[in-house]
Structure formats: C-alpha cells, structure tokens
PDB file of N, CA and C in Angstrom:
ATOM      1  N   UNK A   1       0.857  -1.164   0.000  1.00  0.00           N
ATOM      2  CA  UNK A   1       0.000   0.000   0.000  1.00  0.00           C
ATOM      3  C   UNK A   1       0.903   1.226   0.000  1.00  0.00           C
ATOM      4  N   UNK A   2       0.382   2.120  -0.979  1.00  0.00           N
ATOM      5  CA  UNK A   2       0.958   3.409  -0.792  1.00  0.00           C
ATOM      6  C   UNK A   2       1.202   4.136   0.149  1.00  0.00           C
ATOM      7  N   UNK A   3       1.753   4.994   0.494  1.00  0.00           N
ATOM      8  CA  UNK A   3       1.880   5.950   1.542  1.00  0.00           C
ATOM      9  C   UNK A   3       0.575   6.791   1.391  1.00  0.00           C
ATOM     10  N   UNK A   4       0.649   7.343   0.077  1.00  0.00           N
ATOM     11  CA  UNK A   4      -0.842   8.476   0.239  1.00  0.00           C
ATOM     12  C   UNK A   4      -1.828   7.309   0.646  1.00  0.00           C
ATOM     13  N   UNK A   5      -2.239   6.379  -0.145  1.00  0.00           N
ATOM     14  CA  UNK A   5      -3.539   5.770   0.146  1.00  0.00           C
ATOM     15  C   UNK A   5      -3.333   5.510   1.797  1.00  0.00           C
ATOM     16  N   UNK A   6      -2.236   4.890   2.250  1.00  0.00           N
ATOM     17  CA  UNK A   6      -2.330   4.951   3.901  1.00  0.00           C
ATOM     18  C   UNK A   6      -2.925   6.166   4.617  1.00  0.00           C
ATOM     19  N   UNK A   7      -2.375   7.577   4.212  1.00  0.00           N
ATOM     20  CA  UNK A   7      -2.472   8.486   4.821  1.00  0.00           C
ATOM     21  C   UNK A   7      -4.163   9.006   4.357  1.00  0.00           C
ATOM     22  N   UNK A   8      -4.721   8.650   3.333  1.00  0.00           N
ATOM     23  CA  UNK A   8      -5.862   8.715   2.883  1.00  0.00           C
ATOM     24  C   UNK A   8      -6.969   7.939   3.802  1.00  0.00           C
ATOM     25  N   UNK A   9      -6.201   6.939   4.108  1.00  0.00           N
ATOM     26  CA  UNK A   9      -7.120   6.010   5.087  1.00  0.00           C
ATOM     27  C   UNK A   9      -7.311   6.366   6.197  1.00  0.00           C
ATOM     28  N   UNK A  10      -6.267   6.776   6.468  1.00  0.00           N
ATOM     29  CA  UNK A  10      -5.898   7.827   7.657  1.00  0.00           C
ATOM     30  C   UNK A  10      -6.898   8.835   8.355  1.00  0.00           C
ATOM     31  N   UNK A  11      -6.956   9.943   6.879  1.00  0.00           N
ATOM     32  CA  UNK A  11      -7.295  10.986   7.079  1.00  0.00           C
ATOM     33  C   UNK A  11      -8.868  10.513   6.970  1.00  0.00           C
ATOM     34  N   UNK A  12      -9.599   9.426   6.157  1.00  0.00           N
ATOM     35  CA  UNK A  12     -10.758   9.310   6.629  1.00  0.00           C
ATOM     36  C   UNK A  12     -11.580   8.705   7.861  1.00  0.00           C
ATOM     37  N   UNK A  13     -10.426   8.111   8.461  1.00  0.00           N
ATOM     38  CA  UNK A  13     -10.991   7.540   9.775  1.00  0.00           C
ATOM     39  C   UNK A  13     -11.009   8.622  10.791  1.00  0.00           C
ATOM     40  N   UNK A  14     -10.169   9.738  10.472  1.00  0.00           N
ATOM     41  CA  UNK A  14      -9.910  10.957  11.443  1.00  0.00           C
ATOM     42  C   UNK A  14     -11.251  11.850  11.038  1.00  0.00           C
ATOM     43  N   UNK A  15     -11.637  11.881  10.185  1.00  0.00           N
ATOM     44  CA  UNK A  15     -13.222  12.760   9.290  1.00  0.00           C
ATOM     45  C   UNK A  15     -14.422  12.200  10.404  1.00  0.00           C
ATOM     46  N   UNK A  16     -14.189  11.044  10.370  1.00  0.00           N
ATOM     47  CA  UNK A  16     -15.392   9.883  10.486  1.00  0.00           C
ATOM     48  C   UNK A  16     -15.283  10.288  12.273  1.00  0.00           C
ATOM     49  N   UNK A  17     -13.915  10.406  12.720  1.00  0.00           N
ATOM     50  CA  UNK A  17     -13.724  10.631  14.478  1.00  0.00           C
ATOM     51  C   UNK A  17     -14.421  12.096  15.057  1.00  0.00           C
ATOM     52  N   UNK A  18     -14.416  12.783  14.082  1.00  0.00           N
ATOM     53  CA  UNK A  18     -14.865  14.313  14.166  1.00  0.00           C
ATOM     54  C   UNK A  18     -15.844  14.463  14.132  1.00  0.00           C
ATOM     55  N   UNK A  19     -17.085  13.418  13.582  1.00  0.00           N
ATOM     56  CA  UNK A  19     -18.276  13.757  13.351  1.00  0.00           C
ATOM     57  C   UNK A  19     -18.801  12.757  14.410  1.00  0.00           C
ATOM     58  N   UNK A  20     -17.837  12.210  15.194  1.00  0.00           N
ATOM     59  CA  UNK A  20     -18.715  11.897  16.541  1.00  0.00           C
ATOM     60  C   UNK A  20     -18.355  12.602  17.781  1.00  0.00           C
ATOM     61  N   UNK A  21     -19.242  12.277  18.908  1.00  0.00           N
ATOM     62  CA  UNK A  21     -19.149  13.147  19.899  1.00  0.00           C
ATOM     63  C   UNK A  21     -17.847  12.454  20.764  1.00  0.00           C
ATOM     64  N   UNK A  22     -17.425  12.947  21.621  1.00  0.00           N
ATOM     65  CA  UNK A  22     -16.191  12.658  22.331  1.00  0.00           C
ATOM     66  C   UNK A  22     -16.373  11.224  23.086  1.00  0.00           C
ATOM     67  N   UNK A  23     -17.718  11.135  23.856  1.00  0.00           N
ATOM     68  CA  UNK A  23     -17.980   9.892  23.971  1.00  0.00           C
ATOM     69  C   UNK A  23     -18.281   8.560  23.282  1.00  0.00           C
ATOM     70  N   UNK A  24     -18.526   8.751  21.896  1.00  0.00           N
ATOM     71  CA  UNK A  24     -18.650   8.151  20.949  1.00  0.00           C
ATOM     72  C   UNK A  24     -17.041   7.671  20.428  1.00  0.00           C
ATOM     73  N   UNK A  25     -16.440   8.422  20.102  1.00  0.00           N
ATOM     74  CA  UNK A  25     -14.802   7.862  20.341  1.00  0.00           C
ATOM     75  C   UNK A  25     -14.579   7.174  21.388  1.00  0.00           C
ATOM     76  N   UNK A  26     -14.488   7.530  22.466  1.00  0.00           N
ATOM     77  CA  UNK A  26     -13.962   6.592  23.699  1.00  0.00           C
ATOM     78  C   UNK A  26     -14.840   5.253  23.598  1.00  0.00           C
ATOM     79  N   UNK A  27     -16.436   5.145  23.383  1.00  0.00           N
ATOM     80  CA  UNK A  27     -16.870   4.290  23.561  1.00  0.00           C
ATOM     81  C   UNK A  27     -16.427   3.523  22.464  1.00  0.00           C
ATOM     82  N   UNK A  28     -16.020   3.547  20.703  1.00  0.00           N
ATOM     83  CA  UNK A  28     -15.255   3.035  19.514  1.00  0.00           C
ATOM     84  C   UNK A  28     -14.170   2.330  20.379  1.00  0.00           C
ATOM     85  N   UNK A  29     -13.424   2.853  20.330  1.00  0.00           N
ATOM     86  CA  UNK A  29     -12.320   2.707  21.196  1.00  0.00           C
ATOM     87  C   UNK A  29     -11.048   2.900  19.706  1.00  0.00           C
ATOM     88  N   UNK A  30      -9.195   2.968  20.361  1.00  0.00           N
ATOM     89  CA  UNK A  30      -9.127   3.241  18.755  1.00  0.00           C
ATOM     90  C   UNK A  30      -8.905   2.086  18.525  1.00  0.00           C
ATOM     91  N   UNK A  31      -8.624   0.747  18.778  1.00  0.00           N
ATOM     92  CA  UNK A  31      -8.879  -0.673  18.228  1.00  0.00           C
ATOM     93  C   UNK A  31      -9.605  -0.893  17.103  1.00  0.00           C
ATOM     94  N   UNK A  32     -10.294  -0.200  17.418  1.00  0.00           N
ATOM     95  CA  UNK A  32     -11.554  -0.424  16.559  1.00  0.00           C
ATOM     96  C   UNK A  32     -11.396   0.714  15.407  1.00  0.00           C
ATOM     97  N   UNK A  33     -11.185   1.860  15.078  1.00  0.00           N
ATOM     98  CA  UNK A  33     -10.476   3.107  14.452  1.00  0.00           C
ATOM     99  C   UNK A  33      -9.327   2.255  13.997  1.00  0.00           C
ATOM    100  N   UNK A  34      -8.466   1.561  14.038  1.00  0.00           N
ATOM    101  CA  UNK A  34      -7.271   1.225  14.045  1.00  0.00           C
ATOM    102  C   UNK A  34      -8.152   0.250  13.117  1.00  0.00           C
ATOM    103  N   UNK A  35      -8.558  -0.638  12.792  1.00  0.00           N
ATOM    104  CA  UNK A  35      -8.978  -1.480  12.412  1.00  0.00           C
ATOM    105  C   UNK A  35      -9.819  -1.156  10.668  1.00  0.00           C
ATOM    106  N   UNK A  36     -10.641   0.260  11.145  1.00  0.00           N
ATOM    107  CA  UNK A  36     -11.004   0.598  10.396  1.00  0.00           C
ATOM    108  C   UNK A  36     -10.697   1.150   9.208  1.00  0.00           C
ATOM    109  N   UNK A  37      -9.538   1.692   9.965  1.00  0.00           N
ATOM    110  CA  UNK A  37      -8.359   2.451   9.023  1.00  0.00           C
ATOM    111  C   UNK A  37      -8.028   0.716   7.792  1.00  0.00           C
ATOM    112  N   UNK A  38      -7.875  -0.107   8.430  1.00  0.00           N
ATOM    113  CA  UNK A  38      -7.298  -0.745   7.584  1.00  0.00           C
ATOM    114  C   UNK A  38      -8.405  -1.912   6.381  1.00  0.00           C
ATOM    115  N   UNK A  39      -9.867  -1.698   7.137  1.00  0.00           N
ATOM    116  CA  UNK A  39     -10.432  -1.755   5.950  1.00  0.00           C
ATOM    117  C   UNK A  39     -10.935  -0.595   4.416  1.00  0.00           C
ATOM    118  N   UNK A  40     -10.301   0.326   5.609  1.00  0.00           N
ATOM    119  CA  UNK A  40     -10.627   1.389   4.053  1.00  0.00           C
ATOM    120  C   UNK A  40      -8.773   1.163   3.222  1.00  0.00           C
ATOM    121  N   UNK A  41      -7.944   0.909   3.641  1.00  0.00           N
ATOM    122  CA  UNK A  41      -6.934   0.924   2.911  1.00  0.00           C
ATOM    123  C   UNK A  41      -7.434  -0.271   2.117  1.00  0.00           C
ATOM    124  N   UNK A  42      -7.597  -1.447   2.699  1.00  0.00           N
ATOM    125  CA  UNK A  42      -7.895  -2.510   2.123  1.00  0.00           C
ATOM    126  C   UNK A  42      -8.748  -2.183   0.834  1.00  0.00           C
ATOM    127  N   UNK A  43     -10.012  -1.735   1.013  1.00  0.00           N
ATOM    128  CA  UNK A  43     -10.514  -1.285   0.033  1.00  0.00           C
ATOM    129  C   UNK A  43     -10.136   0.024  -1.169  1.00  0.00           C
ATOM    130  N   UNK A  44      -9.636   0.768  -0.756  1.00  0.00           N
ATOM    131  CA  UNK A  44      -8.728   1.228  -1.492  1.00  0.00           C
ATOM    132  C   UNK A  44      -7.667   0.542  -2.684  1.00  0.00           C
ATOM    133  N   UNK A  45      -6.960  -0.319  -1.984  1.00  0.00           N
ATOM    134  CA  UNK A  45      -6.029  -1.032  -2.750  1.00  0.00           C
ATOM    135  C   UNK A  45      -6.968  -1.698  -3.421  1.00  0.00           C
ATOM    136  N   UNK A  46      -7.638  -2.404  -2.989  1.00  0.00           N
ATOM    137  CA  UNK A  46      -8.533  -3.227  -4.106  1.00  0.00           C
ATOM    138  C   UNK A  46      -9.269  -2.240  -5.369  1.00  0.00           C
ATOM    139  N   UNK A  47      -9.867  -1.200  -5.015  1.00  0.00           N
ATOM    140  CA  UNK A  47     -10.048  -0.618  -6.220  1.00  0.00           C
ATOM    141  C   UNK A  47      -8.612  -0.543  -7.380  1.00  0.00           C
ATOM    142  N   UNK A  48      -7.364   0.193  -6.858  1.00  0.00           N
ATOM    143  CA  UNK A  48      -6.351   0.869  -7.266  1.00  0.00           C
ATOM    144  C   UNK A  48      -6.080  -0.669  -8.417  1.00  0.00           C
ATOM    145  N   UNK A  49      -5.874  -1.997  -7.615  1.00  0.00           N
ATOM    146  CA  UNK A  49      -5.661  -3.361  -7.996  1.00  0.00           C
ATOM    147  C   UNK A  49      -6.460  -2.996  -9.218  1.00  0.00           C
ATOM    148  N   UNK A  50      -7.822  -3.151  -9.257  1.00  0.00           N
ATOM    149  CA  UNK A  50      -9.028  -3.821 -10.386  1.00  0.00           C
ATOM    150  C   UNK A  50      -8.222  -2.812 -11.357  1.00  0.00           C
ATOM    151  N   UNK A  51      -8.199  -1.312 -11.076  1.00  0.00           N
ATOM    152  CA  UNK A  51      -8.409  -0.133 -12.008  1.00  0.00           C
ATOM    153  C   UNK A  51      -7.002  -0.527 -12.797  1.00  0.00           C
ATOM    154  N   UNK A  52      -5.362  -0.886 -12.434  1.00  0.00           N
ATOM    155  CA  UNK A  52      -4.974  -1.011 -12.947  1.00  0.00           C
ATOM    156  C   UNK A  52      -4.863  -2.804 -13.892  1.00  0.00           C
ATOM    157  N   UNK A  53      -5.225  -3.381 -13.103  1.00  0.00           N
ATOM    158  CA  UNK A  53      -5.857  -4.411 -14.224  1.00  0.00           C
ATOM    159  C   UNK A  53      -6.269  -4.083 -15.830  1.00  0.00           C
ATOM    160  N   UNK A  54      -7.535  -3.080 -15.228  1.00  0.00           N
ATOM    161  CA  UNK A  54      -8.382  -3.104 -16.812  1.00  0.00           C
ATOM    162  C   UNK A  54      -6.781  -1.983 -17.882  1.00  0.00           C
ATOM    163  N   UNK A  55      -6.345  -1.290 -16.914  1.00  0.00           N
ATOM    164  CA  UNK A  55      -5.155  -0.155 -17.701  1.00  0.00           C
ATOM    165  C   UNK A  55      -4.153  -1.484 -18.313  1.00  0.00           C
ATOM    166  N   UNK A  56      -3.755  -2.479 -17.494  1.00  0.00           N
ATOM    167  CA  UNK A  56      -2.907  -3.225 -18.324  1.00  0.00           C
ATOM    168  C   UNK A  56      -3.846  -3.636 -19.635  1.00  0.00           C
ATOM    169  N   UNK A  57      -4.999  -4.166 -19.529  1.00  0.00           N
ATOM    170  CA  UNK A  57      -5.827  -4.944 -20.650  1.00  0.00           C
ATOM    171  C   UNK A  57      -5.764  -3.631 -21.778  1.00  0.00           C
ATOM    172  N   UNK A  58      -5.526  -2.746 -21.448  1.00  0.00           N
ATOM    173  CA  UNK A  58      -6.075  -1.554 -22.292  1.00  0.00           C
ATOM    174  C   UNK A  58      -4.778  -1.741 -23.093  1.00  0.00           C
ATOM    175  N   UNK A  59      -3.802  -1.436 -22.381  1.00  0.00           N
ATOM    176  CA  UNK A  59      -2.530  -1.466 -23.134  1.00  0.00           C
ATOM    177  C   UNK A  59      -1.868  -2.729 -23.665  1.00  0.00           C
ATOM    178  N   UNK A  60      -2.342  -4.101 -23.210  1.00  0.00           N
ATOM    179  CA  UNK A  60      -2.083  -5.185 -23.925  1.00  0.00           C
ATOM    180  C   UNK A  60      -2.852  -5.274 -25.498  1.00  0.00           C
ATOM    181  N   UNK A  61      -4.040  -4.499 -25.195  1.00  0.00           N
ATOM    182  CA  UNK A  61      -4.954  -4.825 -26.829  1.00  0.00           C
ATOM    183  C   UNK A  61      -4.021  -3.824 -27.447  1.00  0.00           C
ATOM    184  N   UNK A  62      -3.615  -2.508 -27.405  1.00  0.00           N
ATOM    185  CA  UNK A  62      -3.314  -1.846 -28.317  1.00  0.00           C
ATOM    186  C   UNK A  62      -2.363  -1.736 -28.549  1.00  0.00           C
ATOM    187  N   UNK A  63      -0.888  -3.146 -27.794  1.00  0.00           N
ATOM    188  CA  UNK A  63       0.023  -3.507 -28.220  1.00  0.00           C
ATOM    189  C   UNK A  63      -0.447  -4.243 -29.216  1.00  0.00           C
ATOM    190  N   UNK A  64      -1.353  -5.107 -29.067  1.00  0.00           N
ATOM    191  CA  UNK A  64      -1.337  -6.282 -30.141  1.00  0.00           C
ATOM    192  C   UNK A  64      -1.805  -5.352 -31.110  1.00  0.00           C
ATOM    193  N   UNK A  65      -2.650  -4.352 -31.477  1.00  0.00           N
ATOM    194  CA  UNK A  65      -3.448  -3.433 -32.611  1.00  0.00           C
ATOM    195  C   UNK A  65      -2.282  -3.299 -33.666  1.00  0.00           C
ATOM    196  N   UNK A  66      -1.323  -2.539 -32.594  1.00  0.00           N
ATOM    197  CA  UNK A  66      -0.040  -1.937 -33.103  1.00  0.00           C
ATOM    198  C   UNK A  66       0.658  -2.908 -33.922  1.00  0.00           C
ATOM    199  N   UNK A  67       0.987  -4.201 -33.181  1.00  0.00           N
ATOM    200  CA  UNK A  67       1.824  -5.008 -33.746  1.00  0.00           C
ATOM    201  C   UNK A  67       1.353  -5.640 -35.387  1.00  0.00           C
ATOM    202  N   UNK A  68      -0.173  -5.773 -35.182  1.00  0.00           N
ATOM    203  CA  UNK A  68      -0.765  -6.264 -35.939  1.00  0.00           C
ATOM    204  C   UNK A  68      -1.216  -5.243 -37.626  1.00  0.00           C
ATOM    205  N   UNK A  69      -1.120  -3.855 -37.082  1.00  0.00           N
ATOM    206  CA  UNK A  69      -0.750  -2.775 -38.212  1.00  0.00           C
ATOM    207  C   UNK A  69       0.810  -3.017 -38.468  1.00  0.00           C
ATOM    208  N   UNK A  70       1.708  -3.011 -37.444  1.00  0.00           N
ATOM    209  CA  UNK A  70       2.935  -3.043 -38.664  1.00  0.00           C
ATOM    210  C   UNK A  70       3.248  -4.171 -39.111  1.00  0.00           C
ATOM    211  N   UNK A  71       2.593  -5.231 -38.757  1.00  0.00           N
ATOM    212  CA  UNK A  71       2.769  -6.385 -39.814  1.00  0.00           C
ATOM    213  C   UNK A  71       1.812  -6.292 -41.008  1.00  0.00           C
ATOM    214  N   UNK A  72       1.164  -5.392 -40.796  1.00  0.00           N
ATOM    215  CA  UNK A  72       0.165  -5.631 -42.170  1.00  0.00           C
ATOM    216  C   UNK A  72       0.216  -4.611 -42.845  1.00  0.00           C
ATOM    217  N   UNK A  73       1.034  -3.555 -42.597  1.00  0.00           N
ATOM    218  CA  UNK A  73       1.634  -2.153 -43.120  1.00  0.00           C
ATOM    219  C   UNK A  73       2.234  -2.814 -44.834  1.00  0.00           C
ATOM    220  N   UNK A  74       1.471  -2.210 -45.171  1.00  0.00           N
ATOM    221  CA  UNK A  74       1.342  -2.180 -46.937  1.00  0.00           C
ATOM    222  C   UNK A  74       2.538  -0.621 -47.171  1.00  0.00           C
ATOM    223  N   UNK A  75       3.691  -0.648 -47.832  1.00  0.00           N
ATOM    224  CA  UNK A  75       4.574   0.191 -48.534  1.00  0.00           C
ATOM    225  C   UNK A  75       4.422   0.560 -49.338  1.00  0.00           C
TER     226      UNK A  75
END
C-alpha cells in the first residue's frame, strides 16, 4: 500500500472521528479506528488493484493493434 492511500485512510478515519461526539470515540475505542483504518486501505487497494488491471488490458490490446498494423503495413 501506498503511503498516500495509507495516509488517505488515515485521514478518513480521522473525518469519520470528528463527526462523533467525544464519547462516541472513547466508547469506539481506537482498536476499533485502528482497524477501520485498515479496511478502508484494504478497500482502497482493491479498487487501485481492479483499475490497474483493466489499464494493463487496455494497453495489452493496443500492443497487439499496433503489432498487428505493422505487420500488415502495406509500402
């Protein structure tokens, strides 16, 4: 995992801490914040994973496009 996406995960579990009341944190506990943090990274990476997947497929077809014009490149 990246550093930004860590610190992204980060910064949304800290969003999510702000919009509860002080007792609402203590009662979370940060175990649980700590935890959370790491299903949003988790999910994070899994998007970042899929998205560059389909970018390799993108660029594997239009290697083969390519290859397949200069073999058939008429002079």
């Amino acid at each position: 995992m990246s550093k930004s996406q860590t610190q992204h995960a980060r910064e949304v579990v800290d969003a999510f801490k702000q919009k509860l009341s002080k007792s609402g944190v203590e009662h979370v506990g940060q175990k649980h914040f700590d935890e959370l943090q790491l299903l949003i990274e988790s999910a994070i990476d899994s998007a970042v994973f899929l998205e560059l997947e389909r970018v390799a497929d993108q660029v594997s077809s239009l290697a083969h496009q390519i290859r397949h014009n200069a073999e058939t490149f008429d002079s």
